[in-house]
Each structure stands twice: as C-alpha cells, then as structure tokens.
PDB file of N, CA and C in Angstrom:
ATOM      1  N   UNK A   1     -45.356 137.799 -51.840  1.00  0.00           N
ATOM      2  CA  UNK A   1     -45.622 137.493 -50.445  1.00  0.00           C
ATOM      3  C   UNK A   1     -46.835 138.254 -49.942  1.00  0.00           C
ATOM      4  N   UNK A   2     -47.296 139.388 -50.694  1.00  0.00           N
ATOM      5  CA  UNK A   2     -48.525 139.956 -50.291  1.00  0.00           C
ATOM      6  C   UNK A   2     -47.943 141.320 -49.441  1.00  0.00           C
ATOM      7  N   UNK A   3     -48.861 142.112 -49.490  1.00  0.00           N
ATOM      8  CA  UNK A   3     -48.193 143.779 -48.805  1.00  0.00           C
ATOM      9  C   UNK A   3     -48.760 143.003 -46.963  1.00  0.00           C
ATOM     10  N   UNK A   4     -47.709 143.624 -46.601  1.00  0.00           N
ATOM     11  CA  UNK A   4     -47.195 143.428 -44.895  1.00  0.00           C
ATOM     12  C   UNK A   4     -47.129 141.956 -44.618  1.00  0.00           C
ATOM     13  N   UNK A   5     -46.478 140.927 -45.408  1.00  0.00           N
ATOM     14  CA  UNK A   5     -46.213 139.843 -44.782  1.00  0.00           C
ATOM     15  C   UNK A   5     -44.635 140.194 -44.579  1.00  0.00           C
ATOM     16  N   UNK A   6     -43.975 141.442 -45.085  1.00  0.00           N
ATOM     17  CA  UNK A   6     -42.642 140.977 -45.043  1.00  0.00           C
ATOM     18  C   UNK A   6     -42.225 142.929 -43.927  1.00  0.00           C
ATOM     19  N   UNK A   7     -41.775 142.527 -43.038  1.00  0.00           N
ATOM     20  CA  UNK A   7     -41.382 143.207 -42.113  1.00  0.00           C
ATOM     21  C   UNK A   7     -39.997 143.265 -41.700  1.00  0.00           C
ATOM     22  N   UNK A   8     -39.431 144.681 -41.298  1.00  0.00           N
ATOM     23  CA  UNK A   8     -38.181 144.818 -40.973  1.00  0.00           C
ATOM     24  C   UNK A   8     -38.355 145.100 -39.266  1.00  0.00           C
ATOM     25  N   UNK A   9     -36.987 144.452 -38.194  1.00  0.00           N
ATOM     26  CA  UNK A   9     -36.929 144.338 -37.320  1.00  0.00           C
ATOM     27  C   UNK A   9     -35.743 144.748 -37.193  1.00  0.00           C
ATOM     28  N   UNK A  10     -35.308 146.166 -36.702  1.00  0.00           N
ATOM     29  CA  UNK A  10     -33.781 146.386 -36.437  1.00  0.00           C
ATOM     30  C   UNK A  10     -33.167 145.997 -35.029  1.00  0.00           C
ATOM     31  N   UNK A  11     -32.300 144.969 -35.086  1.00  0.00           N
ATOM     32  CA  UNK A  11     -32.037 143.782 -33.770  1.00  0.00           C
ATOM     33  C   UNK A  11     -31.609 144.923 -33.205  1.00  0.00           C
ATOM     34  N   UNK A  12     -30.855 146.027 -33.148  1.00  0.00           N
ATOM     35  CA  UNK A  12     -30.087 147.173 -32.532  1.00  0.00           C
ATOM     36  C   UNK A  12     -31.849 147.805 -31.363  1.00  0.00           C
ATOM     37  N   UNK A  13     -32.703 148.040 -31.645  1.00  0.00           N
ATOM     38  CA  UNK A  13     -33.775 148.653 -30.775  1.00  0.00           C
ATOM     39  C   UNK A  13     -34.307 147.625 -30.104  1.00  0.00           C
ATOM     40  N   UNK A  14     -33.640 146.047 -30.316  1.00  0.00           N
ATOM     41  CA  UNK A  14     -33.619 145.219 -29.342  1.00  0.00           C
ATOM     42  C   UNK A  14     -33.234 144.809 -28.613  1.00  0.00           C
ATOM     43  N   UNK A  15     -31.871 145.109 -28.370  1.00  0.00           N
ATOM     44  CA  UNK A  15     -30.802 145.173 -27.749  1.00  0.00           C
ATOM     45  C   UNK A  15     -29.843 144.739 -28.033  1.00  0.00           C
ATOM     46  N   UNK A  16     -29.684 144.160 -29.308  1.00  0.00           N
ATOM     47  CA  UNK A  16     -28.692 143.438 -30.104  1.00  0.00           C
ATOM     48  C   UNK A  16     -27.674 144.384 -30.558  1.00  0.00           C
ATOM     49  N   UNK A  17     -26.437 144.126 -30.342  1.00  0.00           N
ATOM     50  CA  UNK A  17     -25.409 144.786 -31.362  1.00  0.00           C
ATOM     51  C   UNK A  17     -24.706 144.470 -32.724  1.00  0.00           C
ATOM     52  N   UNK A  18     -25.713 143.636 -32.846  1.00  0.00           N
ATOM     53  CA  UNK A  18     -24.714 142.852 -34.308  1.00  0.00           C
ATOM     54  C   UNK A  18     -25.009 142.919 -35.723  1.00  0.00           C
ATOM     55  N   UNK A  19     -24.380 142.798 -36.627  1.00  0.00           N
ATOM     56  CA  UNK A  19     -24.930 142.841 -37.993  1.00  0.00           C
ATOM     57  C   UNK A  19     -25.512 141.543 -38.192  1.00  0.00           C
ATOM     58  N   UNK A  20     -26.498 141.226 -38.899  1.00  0.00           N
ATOM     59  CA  UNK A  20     -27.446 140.157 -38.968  1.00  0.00           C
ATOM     60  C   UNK A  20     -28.369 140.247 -40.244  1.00  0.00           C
ATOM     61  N   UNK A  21     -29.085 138.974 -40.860  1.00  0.00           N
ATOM     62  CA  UNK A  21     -30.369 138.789 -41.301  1.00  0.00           C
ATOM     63  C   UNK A  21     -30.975 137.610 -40.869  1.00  0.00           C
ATOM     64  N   UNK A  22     -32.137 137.989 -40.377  1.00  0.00           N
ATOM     65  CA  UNK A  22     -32.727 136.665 -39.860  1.00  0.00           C
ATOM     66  C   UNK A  22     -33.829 136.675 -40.782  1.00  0.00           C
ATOM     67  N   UNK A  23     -34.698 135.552 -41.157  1.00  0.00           N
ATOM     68  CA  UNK A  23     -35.534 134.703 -41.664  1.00  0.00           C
ATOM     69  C   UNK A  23     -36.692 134.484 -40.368  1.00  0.00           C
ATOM     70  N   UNK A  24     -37.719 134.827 -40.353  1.00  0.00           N
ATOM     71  CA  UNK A  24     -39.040 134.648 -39.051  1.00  0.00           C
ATOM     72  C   UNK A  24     -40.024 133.811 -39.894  1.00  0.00           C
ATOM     73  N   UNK A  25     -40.533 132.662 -38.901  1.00  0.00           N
ATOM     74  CA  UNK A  25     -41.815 132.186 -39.738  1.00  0.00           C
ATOM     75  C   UNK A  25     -42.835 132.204 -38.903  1.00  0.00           C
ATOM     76  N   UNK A  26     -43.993 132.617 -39.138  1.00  0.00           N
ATOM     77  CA  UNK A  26     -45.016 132.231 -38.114  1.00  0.00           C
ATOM     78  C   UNK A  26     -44.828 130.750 -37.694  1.00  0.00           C
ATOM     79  N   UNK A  27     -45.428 130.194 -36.648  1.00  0.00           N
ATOM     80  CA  UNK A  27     -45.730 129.051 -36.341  1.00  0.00           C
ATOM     81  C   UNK A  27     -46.753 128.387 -37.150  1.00  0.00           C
ATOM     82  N   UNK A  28     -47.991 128.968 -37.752  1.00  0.00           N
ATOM     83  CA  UNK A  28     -48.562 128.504 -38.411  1.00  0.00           C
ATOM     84  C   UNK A  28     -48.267 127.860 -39.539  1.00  0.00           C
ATOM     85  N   UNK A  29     -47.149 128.678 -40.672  1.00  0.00           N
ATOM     86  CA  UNK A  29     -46.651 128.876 -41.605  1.00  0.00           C
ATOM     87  C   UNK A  29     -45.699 127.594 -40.921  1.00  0.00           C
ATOM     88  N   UNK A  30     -45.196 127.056 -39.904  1.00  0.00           N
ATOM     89  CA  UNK A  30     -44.574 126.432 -39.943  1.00  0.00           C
ATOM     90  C   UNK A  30     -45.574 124.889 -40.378  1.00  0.00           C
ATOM     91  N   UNK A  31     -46.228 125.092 -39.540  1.00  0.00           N
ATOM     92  CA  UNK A  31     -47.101 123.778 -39.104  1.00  0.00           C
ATOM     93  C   UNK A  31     -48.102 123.350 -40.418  1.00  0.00           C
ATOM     94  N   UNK A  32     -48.300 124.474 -41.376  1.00  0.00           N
ATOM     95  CA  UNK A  32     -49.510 124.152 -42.325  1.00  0.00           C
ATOM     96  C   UNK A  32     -48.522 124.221 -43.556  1.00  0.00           C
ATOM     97  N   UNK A  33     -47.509 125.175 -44.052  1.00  0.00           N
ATOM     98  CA  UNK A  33     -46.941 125.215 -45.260  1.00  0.00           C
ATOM     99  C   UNK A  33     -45.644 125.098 -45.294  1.00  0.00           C
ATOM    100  N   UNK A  34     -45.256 123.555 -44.440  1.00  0.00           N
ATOM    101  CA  UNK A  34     -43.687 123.344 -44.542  1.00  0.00           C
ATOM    102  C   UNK A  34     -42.766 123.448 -45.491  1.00  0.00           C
ATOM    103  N   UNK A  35     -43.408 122.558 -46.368  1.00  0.00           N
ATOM    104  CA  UNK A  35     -42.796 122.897 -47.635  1.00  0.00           C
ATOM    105  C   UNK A  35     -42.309 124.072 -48.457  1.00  0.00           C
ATOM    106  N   UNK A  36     -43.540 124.538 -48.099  1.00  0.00           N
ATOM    107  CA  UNK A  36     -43.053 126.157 -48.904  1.00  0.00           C
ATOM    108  C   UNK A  36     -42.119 126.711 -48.049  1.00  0.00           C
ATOM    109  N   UNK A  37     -41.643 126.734 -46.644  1.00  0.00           N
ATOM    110  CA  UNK A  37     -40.851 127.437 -46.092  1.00  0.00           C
ATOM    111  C   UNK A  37     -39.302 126.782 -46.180  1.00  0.00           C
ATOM    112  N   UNK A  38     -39.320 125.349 -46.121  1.00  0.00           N
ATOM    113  CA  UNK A  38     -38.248 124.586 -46.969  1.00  0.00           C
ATOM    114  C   UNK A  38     -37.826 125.342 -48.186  1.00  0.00           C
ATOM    115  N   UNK A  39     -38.509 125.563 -49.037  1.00  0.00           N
ATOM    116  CA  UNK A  39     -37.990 125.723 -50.725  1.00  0.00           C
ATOM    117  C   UNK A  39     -37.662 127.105 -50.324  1.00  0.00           C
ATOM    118  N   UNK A  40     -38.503 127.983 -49.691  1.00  0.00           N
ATOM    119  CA  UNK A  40     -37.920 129.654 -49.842  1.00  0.00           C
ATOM    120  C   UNK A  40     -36.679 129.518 -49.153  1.00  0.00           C
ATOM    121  N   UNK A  41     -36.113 128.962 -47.598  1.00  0.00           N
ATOM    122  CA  UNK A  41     -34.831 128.998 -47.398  1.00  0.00           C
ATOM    123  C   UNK A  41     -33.839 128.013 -48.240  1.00  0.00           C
ATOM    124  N   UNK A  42     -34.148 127.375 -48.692  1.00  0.00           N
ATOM    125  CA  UNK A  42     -33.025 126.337 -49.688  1.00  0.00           C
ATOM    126  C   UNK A  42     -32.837 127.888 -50.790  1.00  0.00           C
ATOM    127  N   UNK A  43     -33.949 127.948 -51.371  1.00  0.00           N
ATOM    128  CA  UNK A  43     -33.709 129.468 -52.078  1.00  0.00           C
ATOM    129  C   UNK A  43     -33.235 130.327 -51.927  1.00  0.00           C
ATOM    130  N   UNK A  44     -32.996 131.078 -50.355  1.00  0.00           N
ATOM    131  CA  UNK A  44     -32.646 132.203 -50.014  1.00  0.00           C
ATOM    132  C   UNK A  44     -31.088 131.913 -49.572  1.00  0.00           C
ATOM    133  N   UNK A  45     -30.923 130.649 -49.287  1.00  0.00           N
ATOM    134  CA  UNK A  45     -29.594 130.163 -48.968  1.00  0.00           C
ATOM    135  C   UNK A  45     -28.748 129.922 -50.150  1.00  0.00           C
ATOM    136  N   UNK A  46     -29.198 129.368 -51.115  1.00  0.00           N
ATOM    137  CA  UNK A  46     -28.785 129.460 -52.599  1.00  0.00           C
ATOM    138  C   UNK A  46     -28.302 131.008 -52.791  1.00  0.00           C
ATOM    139  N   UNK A  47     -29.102 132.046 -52.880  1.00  0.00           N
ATOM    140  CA  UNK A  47     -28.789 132.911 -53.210  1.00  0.00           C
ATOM    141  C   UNK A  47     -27.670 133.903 -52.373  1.00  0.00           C
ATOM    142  N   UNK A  48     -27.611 133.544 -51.144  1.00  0.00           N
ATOM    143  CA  UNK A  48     -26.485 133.993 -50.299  1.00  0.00           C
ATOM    144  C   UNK A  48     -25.415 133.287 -50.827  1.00  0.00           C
ATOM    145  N   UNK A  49     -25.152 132.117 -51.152  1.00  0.00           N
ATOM    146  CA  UNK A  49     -23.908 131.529 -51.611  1.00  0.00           C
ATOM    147  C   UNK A  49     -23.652 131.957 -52.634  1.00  0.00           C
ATOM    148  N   UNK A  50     -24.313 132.356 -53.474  1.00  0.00           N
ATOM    149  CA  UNK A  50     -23.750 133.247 -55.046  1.00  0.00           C
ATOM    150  C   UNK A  50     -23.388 134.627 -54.868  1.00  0.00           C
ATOM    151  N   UNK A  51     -23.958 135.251 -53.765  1.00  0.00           N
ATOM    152  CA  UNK A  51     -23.726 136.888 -53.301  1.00  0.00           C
ATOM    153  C   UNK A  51     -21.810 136.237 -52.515  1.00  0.00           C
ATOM    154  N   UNK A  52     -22.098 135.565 -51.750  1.00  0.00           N
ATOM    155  CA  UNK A  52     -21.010 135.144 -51.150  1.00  0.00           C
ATOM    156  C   UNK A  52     -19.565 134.794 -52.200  1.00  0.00           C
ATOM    157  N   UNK A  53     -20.591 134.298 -53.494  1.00  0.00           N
ATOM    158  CA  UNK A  53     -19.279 133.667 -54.336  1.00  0.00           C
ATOM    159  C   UNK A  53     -18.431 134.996 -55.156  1.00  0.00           C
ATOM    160  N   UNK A  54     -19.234 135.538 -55.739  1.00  0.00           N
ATOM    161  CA  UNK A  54     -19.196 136.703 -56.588  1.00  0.00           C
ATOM    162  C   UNK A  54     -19.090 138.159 -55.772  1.00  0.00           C
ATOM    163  N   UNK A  55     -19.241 138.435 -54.672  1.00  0.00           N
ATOM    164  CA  UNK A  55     -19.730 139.599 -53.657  1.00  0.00           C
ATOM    165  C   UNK A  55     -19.601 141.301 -54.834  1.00  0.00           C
ATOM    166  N   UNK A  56     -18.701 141.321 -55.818  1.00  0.00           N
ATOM    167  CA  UNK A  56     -18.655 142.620 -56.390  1.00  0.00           C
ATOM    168  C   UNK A  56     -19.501 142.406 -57.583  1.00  0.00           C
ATOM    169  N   UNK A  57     -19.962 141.488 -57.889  1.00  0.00           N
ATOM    170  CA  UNK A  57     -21.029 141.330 -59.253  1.00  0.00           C
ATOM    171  C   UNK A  57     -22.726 141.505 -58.291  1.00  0.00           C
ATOM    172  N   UNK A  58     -22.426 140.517 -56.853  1.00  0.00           N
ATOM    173  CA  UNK A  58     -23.773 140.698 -56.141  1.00  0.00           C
ATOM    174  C   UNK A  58     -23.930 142.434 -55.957  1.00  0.00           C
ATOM    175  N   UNK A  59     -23.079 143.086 -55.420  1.00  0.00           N
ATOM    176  CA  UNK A  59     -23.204 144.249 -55.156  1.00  0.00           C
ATOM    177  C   UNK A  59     -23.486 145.351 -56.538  1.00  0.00           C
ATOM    178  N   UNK A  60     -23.020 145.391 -57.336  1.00  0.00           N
ATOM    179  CA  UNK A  60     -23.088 145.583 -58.562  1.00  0.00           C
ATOM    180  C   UNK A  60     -25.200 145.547 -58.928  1.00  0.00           C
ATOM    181  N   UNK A  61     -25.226 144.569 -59.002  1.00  0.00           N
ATOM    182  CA  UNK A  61     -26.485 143.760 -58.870  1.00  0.00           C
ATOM    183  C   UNK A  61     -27.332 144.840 -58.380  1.00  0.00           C
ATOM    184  N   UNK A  62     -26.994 144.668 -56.726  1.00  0.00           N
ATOM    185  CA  UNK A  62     -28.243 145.587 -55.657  1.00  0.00           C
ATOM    186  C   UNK A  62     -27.754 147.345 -56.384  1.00  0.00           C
ATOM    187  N   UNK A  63     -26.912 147.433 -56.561  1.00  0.00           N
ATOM    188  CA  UNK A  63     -27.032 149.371 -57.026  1.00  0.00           C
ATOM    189  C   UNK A  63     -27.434 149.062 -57.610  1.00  0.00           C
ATOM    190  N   UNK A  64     -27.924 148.220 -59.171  1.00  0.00           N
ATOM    191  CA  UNK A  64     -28.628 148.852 -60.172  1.00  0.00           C
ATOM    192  C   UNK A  64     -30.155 148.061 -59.833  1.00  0.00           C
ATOM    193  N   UNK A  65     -30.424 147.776 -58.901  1.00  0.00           N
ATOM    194  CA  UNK A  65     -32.211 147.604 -58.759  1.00  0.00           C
ATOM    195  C   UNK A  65     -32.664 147.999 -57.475  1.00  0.00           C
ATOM    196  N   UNK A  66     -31.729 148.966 -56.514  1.00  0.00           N
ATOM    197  CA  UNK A  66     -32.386 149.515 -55.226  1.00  0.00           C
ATOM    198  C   UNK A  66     -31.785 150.770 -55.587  1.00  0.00           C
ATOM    199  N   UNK A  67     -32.811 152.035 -55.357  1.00  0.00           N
ATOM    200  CA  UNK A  67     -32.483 153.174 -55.663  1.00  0.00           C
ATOM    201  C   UNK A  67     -31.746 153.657 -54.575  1.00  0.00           C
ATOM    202  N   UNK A  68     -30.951 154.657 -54.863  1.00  0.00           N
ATOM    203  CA  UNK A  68     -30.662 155.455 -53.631  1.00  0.00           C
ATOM    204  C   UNK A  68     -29.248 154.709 -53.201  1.00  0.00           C
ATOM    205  N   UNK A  69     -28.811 153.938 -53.779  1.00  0.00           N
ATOM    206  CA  UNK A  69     -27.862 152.781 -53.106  1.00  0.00           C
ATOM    207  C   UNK A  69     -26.690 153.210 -54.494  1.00  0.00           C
ATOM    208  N   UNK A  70     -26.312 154.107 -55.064  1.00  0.00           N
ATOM    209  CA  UNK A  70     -25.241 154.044 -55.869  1.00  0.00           C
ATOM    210  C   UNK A  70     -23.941 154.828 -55.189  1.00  0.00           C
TER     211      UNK A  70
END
C-alpha cells in the first residue's frame, strides 16, 4: 500500500465508545480505482470470515507474526 497510506484512527479520541474496525477510502480512490477497492474488501471480508470461523487458529496466527502480542 506504500508507507503512510495506511493510518490508525482510535474512534475512542473521537468520541466513540466502541470496539470497531473500519475500512476509509479516499473519494478519489473511490471514483478512479473501484475495482481495486471492491477486491481488497471482498478480501478483507473473506478473511474476517475465516478469523471468525477458526478464531483460536486466527489468534494463534497473529502471536506468531506480531511481536509483543504473546
């Protein structure tokens, strides 16, 4: 995705109280590279349904490729 296209927004210093992940697209990104933003959420939604299916193999998963997380 390139260094600083991908940014964290904690909804809590927004006034939000909730646990969440949201997905942001520019407008541009909407209007010029639909497609590609189609396939990454069909993708990213794919991959929530397998974290969802499996949740102790997904978790399993994230400790052994994010440090600090065991």
């Amino acid at each position: 995705m390139g260094v600083g296209n991908v940014v964290m927004m904690p909804w809590a210093d927004h006034g939000f109280d909730m646990y969440s992940m949201s997905i942001m697209a520019s407008e541009n990104t909407m209007n010029e590279r639909p497609e590609v933003l189609r396939k990454f959420l069909e993708a990213a939604y794919l991959g929530w349904q397998d974290v969802m299916s499996d949740p102790e193999a997904a978790l399993a998963i994230f400790k052994k490729h994010v440090p600090g997380n065991r």
